[in-house]
C-alpha atoms as a PDB file:
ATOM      1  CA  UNK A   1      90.280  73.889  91.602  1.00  0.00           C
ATOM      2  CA  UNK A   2      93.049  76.449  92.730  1.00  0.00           C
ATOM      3  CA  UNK A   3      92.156  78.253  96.024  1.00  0.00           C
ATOM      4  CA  UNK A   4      92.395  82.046  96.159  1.00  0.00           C
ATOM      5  CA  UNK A   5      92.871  84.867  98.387  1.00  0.00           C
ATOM      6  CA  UNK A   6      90.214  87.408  98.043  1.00  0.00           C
ATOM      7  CA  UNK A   7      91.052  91.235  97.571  1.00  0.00           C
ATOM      8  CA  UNK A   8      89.535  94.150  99.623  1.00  0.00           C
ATOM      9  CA  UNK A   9      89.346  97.604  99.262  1.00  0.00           C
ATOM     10  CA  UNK A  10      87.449  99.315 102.050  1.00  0.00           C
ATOM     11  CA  UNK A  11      89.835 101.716 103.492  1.00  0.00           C
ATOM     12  CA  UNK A  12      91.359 105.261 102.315  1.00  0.00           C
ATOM     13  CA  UNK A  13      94.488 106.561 103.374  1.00  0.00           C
ATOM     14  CA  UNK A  14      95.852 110.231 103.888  1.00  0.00           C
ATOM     15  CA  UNK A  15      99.150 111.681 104.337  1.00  0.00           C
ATOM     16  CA  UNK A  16      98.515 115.196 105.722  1.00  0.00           C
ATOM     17  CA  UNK A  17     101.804 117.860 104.974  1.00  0.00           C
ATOM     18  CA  UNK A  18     102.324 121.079 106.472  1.00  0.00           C
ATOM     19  CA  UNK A  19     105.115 123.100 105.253  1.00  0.00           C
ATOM     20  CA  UNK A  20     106.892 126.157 106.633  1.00  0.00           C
ATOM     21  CA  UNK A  21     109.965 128.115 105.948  1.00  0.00           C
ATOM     22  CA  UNK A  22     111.143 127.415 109.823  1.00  0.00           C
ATOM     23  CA  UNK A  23     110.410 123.464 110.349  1.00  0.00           C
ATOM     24  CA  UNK A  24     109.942 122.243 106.287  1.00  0.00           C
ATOM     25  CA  UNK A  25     107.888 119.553 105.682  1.00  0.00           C
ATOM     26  CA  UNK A  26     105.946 117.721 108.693  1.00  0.00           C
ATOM     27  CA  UNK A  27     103.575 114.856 108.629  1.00  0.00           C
ATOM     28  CA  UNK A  28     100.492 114.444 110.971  1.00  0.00           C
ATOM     29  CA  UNK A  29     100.835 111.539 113.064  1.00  0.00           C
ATOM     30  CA  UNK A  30      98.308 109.850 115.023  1.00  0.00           C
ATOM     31  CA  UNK A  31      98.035 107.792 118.068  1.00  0.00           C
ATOM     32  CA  UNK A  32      95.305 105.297 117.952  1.00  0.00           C
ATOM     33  CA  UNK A  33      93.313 104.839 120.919  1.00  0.00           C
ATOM     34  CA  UNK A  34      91.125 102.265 119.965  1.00  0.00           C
ATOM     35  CA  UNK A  35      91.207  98.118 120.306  1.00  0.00           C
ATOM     36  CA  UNK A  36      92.711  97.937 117.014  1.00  0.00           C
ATOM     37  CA  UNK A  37      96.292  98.936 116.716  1.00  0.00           C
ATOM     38  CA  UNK A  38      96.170 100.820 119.894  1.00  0.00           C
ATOM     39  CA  UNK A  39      99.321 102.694 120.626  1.00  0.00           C
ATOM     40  CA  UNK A  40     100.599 102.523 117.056  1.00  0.00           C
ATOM     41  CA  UNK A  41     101.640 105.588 115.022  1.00  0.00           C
ATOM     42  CA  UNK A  42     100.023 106.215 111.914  1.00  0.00           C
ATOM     43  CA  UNK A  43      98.785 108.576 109.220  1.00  0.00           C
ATOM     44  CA  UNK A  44      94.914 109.422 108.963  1.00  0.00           C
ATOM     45  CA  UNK A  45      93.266 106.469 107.429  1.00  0.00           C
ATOM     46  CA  UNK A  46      89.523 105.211 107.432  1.00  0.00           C
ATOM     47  CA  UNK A  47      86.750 103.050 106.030  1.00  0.00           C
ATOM     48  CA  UNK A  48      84.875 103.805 102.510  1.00  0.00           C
ATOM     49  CA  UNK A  49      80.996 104.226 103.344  1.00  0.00           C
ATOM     50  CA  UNK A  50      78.385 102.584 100.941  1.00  0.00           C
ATOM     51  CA  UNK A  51      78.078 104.589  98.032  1.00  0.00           C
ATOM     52  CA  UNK A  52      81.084 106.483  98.813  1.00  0.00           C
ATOM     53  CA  UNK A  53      84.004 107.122  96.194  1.00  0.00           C
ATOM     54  CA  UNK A  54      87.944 107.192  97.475  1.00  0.00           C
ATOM     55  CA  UNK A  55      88.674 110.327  97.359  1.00  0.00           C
ATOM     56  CA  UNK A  56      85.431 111.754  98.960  1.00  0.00           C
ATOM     57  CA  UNK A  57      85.937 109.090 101.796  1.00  0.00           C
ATOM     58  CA  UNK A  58      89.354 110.964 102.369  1.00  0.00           C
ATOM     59  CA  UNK A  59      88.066 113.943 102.562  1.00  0.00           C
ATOM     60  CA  UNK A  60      85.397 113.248 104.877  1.00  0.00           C
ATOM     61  CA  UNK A  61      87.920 111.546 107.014  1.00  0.00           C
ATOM     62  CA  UNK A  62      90.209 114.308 107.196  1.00  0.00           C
ATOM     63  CA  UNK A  63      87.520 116.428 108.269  1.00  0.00           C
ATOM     64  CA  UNK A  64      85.906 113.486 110.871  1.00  0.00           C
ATOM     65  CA  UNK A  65      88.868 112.215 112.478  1.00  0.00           C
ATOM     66  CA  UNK A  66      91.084 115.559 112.732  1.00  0.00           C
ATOM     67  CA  UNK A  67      88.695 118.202 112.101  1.00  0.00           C
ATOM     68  CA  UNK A  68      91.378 119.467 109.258  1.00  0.00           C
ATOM     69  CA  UNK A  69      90.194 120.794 105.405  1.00  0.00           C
ATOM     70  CA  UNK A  70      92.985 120.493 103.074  1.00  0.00           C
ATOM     71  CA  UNK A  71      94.171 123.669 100.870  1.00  0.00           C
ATOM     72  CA  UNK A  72      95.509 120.930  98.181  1.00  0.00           C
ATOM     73  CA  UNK A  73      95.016 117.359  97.334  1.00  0.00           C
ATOM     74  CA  UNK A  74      96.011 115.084  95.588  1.00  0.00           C
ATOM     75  CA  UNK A  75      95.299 111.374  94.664  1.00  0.00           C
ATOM     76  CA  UNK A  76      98.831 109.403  94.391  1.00  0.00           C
ATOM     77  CA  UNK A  77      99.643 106.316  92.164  1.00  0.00           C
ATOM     78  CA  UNK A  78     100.546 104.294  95.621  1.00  0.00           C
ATOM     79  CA  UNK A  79      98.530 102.180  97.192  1.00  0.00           C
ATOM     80  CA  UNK A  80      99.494 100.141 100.400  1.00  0.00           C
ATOM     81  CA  UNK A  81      98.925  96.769 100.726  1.00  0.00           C
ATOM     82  CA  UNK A  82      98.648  94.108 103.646  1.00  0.00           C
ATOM     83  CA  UNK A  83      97.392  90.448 104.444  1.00  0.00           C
ATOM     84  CA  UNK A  84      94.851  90.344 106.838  1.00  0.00           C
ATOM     85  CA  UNK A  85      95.152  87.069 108.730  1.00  0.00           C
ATOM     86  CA  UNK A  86      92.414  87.196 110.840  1.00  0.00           C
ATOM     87  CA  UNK A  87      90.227  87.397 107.747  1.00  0.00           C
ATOM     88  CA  UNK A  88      92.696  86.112 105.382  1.00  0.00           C
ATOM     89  CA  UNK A  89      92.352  89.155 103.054  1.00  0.00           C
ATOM     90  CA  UNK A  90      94.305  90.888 101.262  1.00  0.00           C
ATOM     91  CA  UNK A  91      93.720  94.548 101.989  1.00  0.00           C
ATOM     92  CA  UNK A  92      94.281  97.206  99.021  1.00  0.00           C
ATOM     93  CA  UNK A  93      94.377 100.798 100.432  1.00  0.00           C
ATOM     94  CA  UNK A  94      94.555 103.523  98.048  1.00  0.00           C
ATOM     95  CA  UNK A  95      97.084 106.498  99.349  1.00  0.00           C
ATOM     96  CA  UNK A  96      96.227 110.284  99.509  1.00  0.00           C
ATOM     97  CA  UNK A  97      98.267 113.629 100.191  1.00  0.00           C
ATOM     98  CA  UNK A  98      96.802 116.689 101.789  1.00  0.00           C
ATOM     99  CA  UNK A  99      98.668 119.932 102.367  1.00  0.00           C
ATOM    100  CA  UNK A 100      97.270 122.410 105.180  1.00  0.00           C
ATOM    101  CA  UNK A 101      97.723 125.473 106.785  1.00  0.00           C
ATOM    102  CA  UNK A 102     100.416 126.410 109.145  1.00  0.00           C
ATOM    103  CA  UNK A 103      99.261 124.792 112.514  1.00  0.00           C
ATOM    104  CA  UNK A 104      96.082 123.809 112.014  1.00  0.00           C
ATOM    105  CA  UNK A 105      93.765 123.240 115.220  1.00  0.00           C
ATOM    106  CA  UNK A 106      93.614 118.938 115.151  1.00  0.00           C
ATOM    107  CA  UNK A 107      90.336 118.265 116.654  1.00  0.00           C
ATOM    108  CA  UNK A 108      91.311 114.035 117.200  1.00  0.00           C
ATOM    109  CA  UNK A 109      88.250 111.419 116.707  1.00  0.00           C
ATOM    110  CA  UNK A 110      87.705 109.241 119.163  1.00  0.00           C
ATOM    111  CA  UNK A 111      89.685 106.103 117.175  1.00  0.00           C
ATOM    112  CA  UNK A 112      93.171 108.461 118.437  1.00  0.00           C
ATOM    113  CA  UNK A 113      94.376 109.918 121.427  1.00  0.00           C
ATOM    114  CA  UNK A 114      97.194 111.908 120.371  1.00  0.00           C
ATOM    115  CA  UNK A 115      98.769 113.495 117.583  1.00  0.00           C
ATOM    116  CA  UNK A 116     102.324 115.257 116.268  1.00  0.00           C
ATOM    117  CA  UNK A 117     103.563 116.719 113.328  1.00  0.00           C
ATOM    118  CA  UNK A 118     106.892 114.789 112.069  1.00  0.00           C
ATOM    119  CA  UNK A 119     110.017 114.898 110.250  1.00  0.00           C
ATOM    120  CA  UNK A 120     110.680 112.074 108.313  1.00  0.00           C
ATOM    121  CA  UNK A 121     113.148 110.517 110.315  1.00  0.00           C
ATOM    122  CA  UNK A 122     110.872 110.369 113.132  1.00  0.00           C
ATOM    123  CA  UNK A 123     107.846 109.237 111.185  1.00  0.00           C
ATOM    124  CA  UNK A 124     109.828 106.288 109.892  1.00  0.00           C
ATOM    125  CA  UNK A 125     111.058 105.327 113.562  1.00  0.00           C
ATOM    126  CA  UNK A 126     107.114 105.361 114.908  1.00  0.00           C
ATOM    127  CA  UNK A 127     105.044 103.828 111.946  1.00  0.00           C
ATOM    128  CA  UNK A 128     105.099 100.566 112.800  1.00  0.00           C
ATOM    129  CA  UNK A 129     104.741  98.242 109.111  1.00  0.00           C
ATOM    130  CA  UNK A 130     107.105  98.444 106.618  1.00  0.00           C
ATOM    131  CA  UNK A 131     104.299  99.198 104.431  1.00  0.00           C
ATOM    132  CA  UNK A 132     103.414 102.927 105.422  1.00  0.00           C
ATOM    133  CA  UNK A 133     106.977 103.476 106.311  1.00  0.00           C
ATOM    134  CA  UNK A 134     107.453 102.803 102.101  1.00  0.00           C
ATOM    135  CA  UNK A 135     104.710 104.562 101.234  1.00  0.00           C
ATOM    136  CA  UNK A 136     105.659 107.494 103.573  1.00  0.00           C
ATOM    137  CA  UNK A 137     109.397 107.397 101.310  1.00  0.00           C
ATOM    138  CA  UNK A 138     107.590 107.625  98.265  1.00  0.00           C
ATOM    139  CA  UNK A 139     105.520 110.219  98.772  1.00  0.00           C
ATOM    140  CA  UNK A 140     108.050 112.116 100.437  1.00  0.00           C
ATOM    141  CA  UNK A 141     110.216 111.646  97.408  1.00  0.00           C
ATOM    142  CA  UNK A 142     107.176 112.794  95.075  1.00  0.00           C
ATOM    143  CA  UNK A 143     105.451 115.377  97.381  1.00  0.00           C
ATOM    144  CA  UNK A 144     107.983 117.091  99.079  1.00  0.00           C
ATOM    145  CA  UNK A 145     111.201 116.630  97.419  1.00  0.00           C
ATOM    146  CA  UNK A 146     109.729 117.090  93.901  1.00  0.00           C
ATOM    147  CA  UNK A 147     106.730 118.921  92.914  1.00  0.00           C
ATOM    148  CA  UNK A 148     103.582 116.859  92.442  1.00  0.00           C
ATOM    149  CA  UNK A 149     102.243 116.876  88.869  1.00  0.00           C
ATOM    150  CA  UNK A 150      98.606 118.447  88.411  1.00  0.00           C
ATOM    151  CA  UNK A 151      97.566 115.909  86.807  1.00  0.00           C
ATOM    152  CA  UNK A 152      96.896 114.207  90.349  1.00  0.00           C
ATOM    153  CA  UNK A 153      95.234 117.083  92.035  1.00  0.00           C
ATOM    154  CA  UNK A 154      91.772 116.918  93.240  1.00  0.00           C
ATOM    155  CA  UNK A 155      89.512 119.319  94.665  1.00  0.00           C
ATOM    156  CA  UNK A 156      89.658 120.111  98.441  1.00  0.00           C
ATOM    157  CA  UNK A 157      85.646 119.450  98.645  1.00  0.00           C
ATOM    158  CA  UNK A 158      83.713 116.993  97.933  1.00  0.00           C
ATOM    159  CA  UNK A 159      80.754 118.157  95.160  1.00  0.00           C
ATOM    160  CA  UNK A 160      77.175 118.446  96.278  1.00  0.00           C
ATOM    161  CA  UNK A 161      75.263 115.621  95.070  1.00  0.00           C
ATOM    162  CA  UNK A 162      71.933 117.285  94.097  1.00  0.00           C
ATOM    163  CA  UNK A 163      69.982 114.395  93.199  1.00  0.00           C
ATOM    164  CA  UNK A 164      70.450 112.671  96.886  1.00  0.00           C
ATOM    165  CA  UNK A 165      69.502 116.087  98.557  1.00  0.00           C
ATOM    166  CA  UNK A 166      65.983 116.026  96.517  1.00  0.00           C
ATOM    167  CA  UNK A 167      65.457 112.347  97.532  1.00  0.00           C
ATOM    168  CA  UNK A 168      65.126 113.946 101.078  1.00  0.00           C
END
């Protein structure tokens, strides 16, 4: 019998976008502060809680780790992908864009310890796998460059789920 690999998705990524007539596009970058990947540059990303679809995760983890509500966002056909040695997994992590407001107020979890909003040269030069540094080119390409297509919009909050609130 042929050994396998096994295939994980538990994680949500977002690239957040402000745009202005002065600087263009910038990215939010993030600093981590934790054990895991401490240092590193990256975009907001999280874990998927039980019972919890994609893009709600996102959205709660825009508005956990950075305090930020998107005005639009979308879902995006890219997903980044990684092995995992420690667990040897391979990690599947669907990709997200939000667009906000002129200079939002970042209110930073306590998984990041600093933040900056970034051209794309920049971005490139601090993400540190070659994985978000392709995504980040893609969705650049699609997002900023072009205009997204509707048909990968999604609402900017996630819908009340009235059967769980009469559980209560």
């Amino acid at each position: 019998m042929a050994g396998s690999i096994p295939i994980v998705c538990q994680t949500v990524s977002t690239f957040v976008f402000q745009v202005t007539r002065e600087d263009g596009a910038r990215l939010l970058l993030l600093k981590r502060a934790d054990e895991h990947l401490r240092g590193d540059w990256c975009q907001v990303a999280g874990g998927i809680e039980a019972g919890e679809i994609g893009w709600h995760a996102a959205l709660r983890i825009l508005d956990d780790e950075v305090g930020i509500a998107p005005e639009t966002f979308y879902s995006t056909d890219l997903v980044e992908q990684f092995y995992v040695p420690s667990t040897d997994r391979l990690e599947l992590v669907p990709i997200f864009v939000a667009f906000v407001a002129p200079d939002p107020k970042v209110l930073l979890g306590e998984d990041y310890c600093d933040f900056c909003w970034s051209d794309l040269a920049l971005a490139e030069s601090l993400m540190p796998f070659v994985a978000q540094r392709d995504a980040l080119r893609e969705i650049w390409r699609l997002f900023i460059n072009d205009t997204p297509s509707d048909h990968h919009r999604l609402p900017t909050e996630q819908p009340v789920d009235v059967g769980s609130l009469l559980d209560v």
